[in-house]
Protein backbone atom coordinates (compact mmCIF):
# COMPACT_ATOMS: atom_id res chain seq x y z
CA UNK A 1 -18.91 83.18 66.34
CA UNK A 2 -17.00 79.94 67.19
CA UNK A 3 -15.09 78.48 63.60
CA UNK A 4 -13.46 75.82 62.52
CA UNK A 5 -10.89 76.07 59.78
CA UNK A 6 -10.10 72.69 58.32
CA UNK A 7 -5.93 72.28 56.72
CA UNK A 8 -5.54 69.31 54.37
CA UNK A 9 -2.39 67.44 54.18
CA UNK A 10 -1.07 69.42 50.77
CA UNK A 11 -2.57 72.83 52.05
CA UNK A 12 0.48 73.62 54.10
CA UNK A 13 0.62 77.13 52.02
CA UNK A 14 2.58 79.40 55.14
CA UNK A 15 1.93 82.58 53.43
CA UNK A 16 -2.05 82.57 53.22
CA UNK A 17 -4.01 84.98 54.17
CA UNK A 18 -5.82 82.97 57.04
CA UNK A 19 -2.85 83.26 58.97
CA UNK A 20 -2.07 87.22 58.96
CA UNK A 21 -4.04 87.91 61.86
CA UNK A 22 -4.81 85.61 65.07
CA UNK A 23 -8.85 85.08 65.62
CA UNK A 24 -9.19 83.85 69.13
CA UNK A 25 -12.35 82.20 68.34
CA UNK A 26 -10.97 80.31 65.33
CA UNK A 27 -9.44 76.63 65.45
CA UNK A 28 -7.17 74.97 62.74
CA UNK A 29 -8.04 71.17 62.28
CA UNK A 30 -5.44 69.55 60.59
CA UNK A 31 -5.45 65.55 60.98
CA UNK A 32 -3.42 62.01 60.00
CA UNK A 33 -6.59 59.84 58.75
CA UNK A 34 -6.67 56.08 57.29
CA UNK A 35 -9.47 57.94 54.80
CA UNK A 36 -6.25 59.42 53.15
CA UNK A 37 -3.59 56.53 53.95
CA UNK A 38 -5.56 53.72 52.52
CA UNK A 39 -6.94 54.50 49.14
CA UNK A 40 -3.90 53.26 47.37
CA UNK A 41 -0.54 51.80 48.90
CA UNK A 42 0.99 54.73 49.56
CA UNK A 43 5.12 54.93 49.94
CA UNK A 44 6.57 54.79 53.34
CA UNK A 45 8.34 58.07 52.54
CA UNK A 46 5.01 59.75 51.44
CA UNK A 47 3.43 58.49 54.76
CA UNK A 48 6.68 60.32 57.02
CA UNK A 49 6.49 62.69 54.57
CA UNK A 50 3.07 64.21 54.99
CA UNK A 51 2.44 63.66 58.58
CA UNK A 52 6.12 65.43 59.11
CA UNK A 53 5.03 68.03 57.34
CA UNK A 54 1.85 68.72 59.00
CA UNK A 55 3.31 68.40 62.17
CA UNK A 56 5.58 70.82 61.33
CA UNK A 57 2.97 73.37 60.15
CA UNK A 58 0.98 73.02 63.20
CA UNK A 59 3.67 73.67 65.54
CA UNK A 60 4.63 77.01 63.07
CA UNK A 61 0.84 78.14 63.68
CA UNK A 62 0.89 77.28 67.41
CA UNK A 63 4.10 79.65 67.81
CA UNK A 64 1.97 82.26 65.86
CA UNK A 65 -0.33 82.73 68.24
CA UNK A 66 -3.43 80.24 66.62
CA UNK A 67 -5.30 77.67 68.23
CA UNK A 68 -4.80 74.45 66.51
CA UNK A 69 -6.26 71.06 66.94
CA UNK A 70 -3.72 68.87 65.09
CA UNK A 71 -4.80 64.55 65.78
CA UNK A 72 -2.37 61.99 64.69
CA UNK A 73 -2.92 59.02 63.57
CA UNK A 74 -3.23 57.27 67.18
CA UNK A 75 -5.31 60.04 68.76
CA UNK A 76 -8.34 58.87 70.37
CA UNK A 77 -10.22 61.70 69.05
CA UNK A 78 -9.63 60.59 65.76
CA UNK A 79 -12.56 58.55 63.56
CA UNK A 80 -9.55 58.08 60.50
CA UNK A 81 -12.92 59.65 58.44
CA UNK A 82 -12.62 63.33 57.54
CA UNK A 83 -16.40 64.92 58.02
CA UNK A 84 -16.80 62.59 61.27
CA UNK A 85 -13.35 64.57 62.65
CA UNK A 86 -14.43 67.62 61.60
CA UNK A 87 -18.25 67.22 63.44
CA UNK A 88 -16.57 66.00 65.92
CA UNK A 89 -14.43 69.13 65.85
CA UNK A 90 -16.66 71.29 65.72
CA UNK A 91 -18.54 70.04 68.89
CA UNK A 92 -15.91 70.11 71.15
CA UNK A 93 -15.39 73.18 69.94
CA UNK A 94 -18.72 74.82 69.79
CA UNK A 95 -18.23 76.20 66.46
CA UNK A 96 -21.62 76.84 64.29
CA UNK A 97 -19.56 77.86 61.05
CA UNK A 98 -16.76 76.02 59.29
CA UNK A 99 -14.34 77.00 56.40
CA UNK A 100 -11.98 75.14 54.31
CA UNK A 101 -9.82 75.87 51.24
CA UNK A 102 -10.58 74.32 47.83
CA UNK A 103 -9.32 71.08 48.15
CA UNK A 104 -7.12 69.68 44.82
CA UNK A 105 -8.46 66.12 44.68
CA UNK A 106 -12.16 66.16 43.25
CA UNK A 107 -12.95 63.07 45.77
CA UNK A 108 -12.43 65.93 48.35
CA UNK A 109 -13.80 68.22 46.88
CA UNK A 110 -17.33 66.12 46.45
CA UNK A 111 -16.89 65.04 49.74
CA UNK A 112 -16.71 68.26 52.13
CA UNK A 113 -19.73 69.79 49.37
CA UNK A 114 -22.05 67.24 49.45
CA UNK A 115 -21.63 66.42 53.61
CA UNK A 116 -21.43 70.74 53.88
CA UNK A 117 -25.11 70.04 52.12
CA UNK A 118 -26.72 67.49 53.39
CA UNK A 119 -25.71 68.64 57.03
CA UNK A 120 -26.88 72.19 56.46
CA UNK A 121 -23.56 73.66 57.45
CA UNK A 122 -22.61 77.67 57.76
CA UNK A 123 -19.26 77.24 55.67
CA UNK A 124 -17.20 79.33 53.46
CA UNK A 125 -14.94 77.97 50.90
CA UNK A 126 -11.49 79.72 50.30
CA UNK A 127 -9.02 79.56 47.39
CA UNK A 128 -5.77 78.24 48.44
CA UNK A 129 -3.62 81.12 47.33
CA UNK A 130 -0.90 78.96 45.66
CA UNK A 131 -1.51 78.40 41.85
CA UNK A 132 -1.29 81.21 39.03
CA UNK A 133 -4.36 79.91 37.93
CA UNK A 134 -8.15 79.37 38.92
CA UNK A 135 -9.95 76.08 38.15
CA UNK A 136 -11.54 76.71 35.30
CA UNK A 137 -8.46 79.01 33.68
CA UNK A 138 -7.32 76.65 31.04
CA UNK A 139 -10.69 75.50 29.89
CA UNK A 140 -12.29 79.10 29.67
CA UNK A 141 -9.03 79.48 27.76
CA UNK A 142 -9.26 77.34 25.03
CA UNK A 143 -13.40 76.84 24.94
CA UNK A 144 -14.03 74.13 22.38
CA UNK A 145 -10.93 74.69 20.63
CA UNK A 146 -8.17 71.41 21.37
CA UNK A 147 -5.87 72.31 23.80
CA UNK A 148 -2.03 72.33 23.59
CA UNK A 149 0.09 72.88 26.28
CA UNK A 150 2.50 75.10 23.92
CA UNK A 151 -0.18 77.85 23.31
CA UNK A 152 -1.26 77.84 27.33
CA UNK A 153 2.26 78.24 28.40
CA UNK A 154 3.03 81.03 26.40
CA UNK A 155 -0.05 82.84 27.51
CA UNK A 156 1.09 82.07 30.87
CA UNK A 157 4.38 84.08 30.00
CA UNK A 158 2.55 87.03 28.71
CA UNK A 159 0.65 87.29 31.39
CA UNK A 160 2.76 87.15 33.81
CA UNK A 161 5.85 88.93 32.26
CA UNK A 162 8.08 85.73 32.87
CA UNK A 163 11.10 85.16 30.53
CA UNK A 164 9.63 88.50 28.45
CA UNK A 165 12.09 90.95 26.25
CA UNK A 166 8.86 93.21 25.80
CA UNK A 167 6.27 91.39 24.14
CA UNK A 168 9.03 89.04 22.67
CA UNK A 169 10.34 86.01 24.37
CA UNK A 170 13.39 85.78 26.33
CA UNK A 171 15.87 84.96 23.34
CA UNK A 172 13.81 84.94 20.85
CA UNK A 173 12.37 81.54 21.33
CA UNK A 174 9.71 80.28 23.33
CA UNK A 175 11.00 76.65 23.41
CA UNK A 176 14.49 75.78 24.12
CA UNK A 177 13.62 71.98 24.02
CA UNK A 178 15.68 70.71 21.38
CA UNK A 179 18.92 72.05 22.96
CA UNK A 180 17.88 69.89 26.48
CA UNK A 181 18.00 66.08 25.19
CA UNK A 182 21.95 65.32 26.03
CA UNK A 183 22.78 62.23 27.81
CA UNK A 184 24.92 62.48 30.75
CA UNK A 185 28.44 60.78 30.82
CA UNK A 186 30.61 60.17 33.69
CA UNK A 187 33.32 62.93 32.93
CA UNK A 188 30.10 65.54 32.75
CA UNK A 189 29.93 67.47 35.83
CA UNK A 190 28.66 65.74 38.81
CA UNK A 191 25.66 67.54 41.13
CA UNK A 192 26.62 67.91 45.13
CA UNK A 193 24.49 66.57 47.06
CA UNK A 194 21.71 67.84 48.52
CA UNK A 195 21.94 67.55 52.37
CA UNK A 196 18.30 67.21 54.00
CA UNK A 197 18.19 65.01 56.58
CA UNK A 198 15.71 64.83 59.55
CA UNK A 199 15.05 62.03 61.96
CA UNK A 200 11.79 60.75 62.19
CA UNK A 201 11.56 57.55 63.72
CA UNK A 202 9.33 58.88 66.15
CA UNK A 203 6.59 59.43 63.62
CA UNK A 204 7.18 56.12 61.71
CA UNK A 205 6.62 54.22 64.96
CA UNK A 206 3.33 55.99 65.37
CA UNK A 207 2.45 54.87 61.86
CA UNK A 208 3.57 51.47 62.35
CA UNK A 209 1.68 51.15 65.58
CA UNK A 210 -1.34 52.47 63.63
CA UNK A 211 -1.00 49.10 60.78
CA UNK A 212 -0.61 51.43 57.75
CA UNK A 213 0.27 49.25 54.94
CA UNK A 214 3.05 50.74 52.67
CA UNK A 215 5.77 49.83 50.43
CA UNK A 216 9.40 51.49 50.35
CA UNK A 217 12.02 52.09 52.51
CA UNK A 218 11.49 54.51 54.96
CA UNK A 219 14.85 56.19 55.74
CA UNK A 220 12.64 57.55 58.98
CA UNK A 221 16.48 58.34 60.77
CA UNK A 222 17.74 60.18 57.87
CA UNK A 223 15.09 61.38 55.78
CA UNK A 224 15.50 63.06 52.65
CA UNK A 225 12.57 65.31 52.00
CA UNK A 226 11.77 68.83 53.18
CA UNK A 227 9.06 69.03 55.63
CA UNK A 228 8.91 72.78 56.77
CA UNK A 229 8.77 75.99 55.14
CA UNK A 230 12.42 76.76 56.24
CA UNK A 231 13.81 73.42 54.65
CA UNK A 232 11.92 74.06 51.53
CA UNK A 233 13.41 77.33 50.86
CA UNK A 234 16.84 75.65 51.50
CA UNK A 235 16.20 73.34 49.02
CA UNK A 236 14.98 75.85 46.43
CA UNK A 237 18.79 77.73 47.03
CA UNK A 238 20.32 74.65 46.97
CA UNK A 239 18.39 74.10 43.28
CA UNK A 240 18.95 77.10 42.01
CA UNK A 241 22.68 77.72 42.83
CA UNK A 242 24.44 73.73 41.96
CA UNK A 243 21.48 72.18 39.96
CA UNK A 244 19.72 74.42 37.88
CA UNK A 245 22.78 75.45 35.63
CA UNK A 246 22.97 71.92 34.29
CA UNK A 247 19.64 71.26 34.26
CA UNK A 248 18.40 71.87 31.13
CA UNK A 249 20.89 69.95 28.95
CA UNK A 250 20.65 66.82 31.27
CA UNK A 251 16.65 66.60 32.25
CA UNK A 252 16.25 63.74 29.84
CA UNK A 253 19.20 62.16 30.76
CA UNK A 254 19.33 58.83 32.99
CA UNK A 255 22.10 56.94 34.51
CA UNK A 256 22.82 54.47 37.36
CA UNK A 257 26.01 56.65 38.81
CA UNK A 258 23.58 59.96 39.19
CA UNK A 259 19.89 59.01 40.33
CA UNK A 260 18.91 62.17 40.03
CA UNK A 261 21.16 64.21 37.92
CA UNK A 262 20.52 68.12 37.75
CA UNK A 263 16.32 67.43 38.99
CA UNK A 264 15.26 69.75 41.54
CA UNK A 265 13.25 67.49 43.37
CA UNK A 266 10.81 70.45 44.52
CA UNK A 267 8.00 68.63 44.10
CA UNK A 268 6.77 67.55 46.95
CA UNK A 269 7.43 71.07 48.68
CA UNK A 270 5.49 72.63 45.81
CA UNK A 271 2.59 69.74 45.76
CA UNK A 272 2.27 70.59 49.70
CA UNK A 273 2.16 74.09 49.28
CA UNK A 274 5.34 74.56 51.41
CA UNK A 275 6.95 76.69 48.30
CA UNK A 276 4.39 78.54 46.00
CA UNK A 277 5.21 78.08 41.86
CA UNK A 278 5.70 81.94 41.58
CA UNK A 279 8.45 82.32 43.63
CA UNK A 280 10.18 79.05 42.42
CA UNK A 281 9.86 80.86 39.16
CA UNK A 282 10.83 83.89 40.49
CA UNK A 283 14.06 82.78 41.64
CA UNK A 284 14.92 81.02 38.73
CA UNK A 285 14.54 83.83 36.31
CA UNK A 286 16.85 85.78 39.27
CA UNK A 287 19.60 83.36 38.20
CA UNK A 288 18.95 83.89 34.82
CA UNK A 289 19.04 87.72 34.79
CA UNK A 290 22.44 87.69 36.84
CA UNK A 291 24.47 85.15 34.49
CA UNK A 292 23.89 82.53 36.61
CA UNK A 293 22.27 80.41 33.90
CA UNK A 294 21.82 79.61 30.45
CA UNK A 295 18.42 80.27 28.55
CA UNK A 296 17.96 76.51 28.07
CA UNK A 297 18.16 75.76 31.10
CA UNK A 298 15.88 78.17 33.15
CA UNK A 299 13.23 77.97 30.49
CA UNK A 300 13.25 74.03 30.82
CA UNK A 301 12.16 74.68 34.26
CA UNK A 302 9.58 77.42 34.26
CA UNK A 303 7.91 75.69 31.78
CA UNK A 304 7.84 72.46 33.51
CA UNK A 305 6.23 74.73 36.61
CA UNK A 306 4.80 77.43 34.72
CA UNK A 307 3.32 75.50 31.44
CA UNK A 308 3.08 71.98 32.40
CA UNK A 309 1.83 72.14 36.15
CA UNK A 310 -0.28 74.67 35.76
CA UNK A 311 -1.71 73.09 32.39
CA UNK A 312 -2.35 69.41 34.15
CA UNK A 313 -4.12 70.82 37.04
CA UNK A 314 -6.35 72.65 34.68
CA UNK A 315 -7.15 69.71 32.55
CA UNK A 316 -8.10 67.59 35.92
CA UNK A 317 -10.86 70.12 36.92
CA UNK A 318 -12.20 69.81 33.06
CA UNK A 319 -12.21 66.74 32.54
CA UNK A 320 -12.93 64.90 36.20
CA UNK A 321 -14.59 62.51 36.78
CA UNK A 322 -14.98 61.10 33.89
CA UNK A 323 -10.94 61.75 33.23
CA UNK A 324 -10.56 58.65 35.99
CA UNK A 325 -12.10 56.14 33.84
CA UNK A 326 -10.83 56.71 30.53
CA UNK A 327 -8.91 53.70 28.77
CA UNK A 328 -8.41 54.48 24.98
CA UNK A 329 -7.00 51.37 24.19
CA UNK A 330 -9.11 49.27 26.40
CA UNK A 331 -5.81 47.83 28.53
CA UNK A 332 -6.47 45.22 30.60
CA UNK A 333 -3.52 43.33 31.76
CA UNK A 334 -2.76 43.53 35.59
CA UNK A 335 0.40 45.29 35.88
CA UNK A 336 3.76 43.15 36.63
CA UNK A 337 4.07 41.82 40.12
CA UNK A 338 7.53 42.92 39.88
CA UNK A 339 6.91 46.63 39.60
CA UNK A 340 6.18 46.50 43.75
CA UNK A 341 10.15 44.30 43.91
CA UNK A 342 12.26 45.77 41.13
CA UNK A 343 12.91 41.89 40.42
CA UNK A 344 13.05 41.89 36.66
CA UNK A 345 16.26 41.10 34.45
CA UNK A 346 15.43 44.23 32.40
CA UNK A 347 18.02 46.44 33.66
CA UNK A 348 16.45 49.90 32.76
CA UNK A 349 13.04 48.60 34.92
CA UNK A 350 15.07 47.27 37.85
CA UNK A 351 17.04 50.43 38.61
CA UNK A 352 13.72 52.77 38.09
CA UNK A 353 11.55 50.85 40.23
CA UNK A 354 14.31 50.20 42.84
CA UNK A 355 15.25 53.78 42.82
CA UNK A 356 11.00 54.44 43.67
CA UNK A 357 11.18 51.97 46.02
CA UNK A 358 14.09 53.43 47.72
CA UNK A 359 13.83 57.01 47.13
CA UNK A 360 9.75 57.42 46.33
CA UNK A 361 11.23 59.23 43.39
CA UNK A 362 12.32 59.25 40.12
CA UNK A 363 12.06 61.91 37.58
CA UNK A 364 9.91 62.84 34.47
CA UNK A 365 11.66 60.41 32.01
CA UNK A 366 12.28 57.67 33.90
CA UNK A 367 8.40 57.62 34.80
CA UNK A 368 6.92 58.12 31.26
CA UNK A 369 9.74 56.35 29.03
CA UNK A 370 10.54 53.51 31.48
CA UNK A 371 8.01 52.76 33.54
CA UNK A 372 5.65 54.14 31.83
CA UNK A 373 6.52 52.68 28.40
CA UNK A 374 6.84 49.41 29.37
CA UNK A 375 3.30 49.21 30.99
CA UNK A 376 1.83 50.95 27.99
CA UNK A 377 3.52 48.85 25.79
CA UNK A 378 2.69 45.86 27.66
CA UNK A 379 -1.56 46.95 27.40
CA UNK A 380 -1.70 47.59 31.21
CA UNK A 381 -4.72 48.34 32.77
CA UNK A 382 -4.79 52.10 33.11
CA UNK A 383 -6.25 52.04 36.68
CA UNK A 384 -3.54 50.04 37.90
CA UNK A 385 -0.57 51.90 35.95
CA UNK A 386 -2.74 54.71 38.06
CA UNK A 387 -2.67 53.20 41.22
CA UNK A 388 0.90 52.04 41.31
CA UNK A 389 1.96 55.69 40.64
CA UNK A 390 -0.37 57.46 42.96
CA UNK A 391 1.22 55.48 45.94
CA UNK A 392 4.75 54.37 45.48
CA UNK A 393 5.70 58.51 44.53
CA UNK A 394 6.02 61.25 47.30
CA UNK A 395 4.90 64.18 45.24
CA UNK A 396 1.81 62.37 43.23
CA UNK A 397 -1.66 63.83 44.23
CA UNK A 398 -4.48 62.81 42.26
CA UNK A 399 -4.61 66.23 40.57
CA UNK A 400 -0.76 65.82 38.80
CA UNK A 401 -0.91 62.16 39.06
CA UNK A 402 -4.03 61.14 37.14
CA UNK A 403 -3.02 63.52 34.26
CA UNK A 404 0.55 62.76 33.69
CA UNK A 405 -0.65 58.86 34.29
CA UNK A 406 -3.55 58.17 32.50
CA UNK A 407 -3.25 60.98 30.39
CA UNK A 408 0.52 61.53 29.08
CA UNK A 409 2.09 58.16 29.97
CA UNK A 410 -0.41 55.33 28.98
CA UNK A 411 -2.66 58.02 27.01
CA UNK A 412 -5.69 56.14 28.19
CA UNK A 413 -7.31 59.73 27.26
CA UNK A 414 -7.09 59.44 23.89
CA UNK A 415 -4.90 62.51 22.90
CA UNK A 416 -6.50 65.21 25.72
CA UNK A 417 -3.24 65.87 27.67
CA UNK A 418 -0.92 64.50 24.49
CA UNK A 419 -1.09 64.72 21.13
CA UNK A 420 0.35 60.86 20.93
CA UNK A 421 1.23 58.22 22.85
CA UNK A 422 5.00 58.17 24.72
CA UNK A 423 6.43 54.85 23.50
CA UNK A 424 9.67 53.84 22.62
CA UNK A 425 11.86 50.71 21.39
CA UNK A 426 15.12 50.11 23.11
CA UNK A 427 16.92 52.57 21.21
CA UNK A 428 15.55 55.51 22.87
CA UNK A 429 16.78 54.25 26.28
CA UNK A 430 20.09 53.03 25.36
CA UNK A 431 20.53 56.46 23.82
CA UNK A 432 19.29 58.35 26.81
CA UNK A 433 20.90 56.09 29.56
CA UNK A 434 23.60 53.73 30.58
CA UNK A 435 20.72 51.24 31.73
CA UNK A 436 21.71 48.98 28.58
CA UNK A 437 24.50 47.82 29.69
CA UNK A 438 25.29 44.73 31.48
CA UNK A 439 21.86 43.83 30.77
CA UNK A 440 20.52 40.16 30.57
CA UNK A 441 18.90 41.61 27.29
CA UNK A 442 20.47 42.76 24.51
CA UNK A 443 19.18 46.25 22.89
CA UNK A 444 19.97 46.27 19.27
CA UNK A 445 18.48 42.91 19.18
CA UNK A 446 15.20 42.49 18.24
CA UNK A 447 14.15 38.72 18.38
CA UNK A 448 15.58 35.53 20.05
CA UNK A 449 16.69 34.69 23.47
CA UNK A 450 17.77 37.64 24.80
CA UNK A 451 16.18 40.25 22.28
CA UNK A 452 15.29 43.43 24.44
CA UNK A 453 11.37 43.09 25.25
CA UNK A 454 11.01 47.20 24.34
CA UNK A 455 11.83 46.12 20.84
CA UNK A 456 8.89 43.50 19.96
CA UNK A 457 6.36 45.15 22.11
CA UNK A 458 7.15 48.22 20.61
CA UNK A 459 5.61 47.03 17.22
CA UNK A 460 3.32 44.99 18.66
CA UNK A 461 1.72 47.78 20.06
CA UNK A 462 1.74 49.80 17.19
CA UNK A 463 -0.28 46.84 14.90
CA UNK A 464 -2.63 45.86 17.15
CA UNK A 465 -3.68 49.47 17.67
CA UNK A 466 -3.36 50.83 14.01
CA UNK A 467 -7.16 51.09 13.70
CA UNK A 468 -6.95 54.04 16.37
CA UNK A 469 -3.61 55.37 15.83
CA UNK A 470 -2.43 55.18 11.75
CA UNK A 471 -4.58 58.73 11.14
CA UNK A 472 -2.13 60.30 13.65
CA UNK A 473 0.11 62.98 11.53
CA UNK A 474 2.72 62.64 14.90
CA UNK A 475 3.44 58.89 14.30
CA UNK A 476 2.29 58.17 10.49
CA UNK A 477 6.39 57.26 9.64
CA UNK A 478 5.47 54.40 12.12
CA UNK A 479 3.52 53.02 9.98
CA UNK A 480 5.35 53.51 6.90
CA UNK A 481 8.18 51.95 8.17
CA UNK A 482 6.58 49.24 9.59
CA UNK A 483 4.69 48.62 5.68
CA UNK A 484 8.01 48.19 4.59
CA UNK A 485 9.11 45.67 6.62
CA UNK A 486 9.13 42.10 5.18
CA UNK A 487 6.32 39.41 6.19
CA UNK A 488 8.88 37.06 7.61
CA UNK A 489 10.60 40.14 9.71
CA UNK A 490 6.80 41.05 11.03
CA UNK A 491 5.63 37.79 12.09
CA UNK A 492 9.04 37.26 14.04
CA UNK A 493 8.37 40.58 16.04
CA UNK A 494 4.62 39.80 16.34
CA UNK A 495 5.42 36.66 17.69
CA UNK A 496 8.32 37.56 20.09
CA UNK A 497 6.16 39.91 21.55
CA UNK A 498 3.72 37.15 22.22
CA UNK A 499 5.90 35.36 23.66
CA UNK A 500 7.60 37.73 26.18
CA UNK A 501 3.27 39.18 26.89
CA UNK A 502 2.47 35.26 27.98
CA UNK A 503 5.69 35.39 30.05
CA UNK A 504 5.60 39.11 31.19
CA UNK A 505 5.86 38.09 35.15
CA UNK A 506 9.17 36.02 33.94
CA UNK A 507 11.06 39.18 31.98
């Protein structure tokens, strides 16, 4: 029996099982479409990024010994729609059966079931042999019970025997967060830097010839990101070894000299399948075990990978697709023309966005408590705060995206993946980050001219939402405070914020 054995873009997982023997009546099928490149504006980087990657994979499986059908994005075979490619496939292959691996993005997902369906096609669905969970893990796990990510994670280490002293945790403590909020100043120790970089010019001519839209720079002669199993592992050593020490105290920290500080930017290796979570974990504890690292530090990162990936992923296959159409607050503002430029006098917004733009990264903070922030703050639509993330960052996949987006960052969910929302006032920023200064705004003021825009919106956001929000035990000292605040000192907030939401394009 002729087969055809379809590889998605972020199923690039070298160590499955498909590939341990060689079926001479078996073809791979992976493909560049415009399906995938044109549901959001996707980064230039992410485009190079992906289509490197597969590239990369299929050559590794032709030097196996497999027969692969790999179509760019020019091929002339290629209908840039997914089931049409793989009928089309399967024809000129004469293959009556086809099998795929659970795809991560429930439009997928829907759309290989319901064509598999209504075609009447022999297929067999496999798991993709790269989480440490299944689908429907996290739900089964807390049934109707609220879930917290705290109580999931530390399952997770039971069951796994990760950062264990016996049935104790590592240390005595499960959560080392509290000793992982320093800022980072210039005489702190400065990371090496990580050197990946691959020409690909070749590739973004193809995708230029092929009228992709996309926004970003992208540094196709020297690019950045890992794109092969090999290069993924080196940047997992390279992690582990300069990074990974430092990482804990500094992952909240932000500052204009060090874009990325101690981050192990792994994410798009892991979100591609490239590098499996386990063995990311794996080596980290290693380091632990031989000195190499302090407690903080290593479990910072395994539960980021461990807890927090594992947990998000979990809550998308709960809650989708009605998770994709959640807005709490009922946001509606368009989001800021000048998140797509980085043109904005707010100093802490310009060097986040232009970073993205540049580097189609930034990390954890600067997404939910600058970015982020600011468009919550600011009552952005969620679908567009969405939208804006999904394309202009190389490791977001709807599955990670959506959750950390909609959920944690603008918490359009109302309190599923968070247990409040992620705002802050300037203070939080200027005590995180060297953003604050030479800024055209001023953070420890609150009104006038040149009062920092966090500040206002800040309580703005808090009044105008107190019907939903002033029964929250996380944020009730808001409120208090904000009761004690005199008339004159409210309505001058109230209205600055008015002000600065009628200009927003102008900040």
């Amino acid at each position: 029996m002729r087969k055809v054995r379809l590889i998605l873009g972020d199923q690039l997982n070298y160590r499955h099982s498909w590939y341990n023997a060689v079926d001479p009546h078996t073809t791979y099928l992976i493909m560049e479409m415009k399906q995938e490149t044109g549901y959001v504006w996707h980064h230039a980087q992410k485009l190079i990024g992906f289509f490197a990657a597969m590239y990369n994979f299929a050559a590794w499986l032709q030097r196996k010994g497999h027969h692969v059908m790999h179509w760019t994005i020019n091929d002339p075979r290629n209908t840039q729609h997914l089931t049409q490619n793989i009928a089309q496939a399967m024809h000129l292959c004469q293959a009556s059966r086809f099998e795929y691996q659970l795809p991560d993005e429930y439009r997928l997902d829907q759309q290989l079931q319901q064509w598999c369906s209504a075609e009447g096609i022999d297929h067999q669905v496999y798991d993709t042999e790269h989480f440490l969970t299944t689908r429907d893990q996290l739900a089964n796990f807390f049934g109707k019970r609220t879930p917290l990510m705290e109580s999931f994670y530390r399952d997770m280490r039971r069951r796994h025997g990760i950062l264990m002293a016996g049935d104790q945790p590592e240390a005595g403590r499960w959560n080392f967060d509290a000793d992982n909020r320093s800022a980072w100043k210039e005489q702190a120790p400065v990371p090496p830097a990580l050197l990946q970089h691959h020409d690909y010019s070749s590739i973004w001519q193809e995708i230029e010839r092929a009228g992709i839209e996309h926004i970003g720079d992208p540094q196709a002669g020297n690019f950045p990101w890992p794109t092969s199993r090999r290069q993924s592992l080196a940047a997992l050593e390279y992690f582990i070894q300069y990074l990974l020490p430092a990482f804990g105290q500094y992952q909240d920290a932000m500052h204009t000299r060090q874009r990325n500080l101690f981050h192990s930017r792994l994410s798009f290796a892991l979100n591609t399948k490239m590098l499996s979570p386990l063995e990311v974990i794996e080596k980290a504890e290693q380091a632990y075990r031989k000195g190499h690292v302090p407690t903080a530090a290593v479990e910072g990162f395994i539960r980021q990978i461990l807890g927090w990936r594992e947990y998000m992923r979990g809550l998308y296959w709960a809650h989708m697709p009605g998770f994709s159409q959640l807005n709490f607050f009922q946001h509606s503002r368009p989001l800021p023309r000048w998140y797509w430029t980085g043109k904005t006098r707010m100093n802490c917004l310009r060097y986040c966005i232009t970073q993205s733009l540049d580097d189609a990264y930034a990390h954890h903070i600067q997404r939910l408590m600058i970015t982020g922030n600011f468009a919550l703050l600011a009552g952005t639509d969620p679908a567009a705060v969405d939208a804006w993330y999904l394309g202009i960052y190389i490791d977001a996949i709807e599955w990670v995206e959506i959750t950390n987006t909609r959920g944690m960052s603008q918490f359009a969910d109302g309190g599923i993946t968070g247990t409040k929302p992620y705002v802050s006032s300037a203070a939080y920023i200027h005590r995180m980050s060297n953003y604050c200064q030479d800024c055209y705004y001023k953070h420890n003021v609150k009104t006038g001219k040149q009062a920092c825009p966090f500040n206002s919106l800040y309580w703005d956001f808090f009044d105008r939402h107190r019907p939903l929000l002033e029964n929250n035990p996380r944020i009730g000292m808001v409120y208090k405070t904000w009761d004690k605040m005199q008339p004159t000192a409210k309505a001058a907030l109230l209205q600055q914020a008015a002000i600065y939401l009628e200009q927003v394009e102008q900040l």
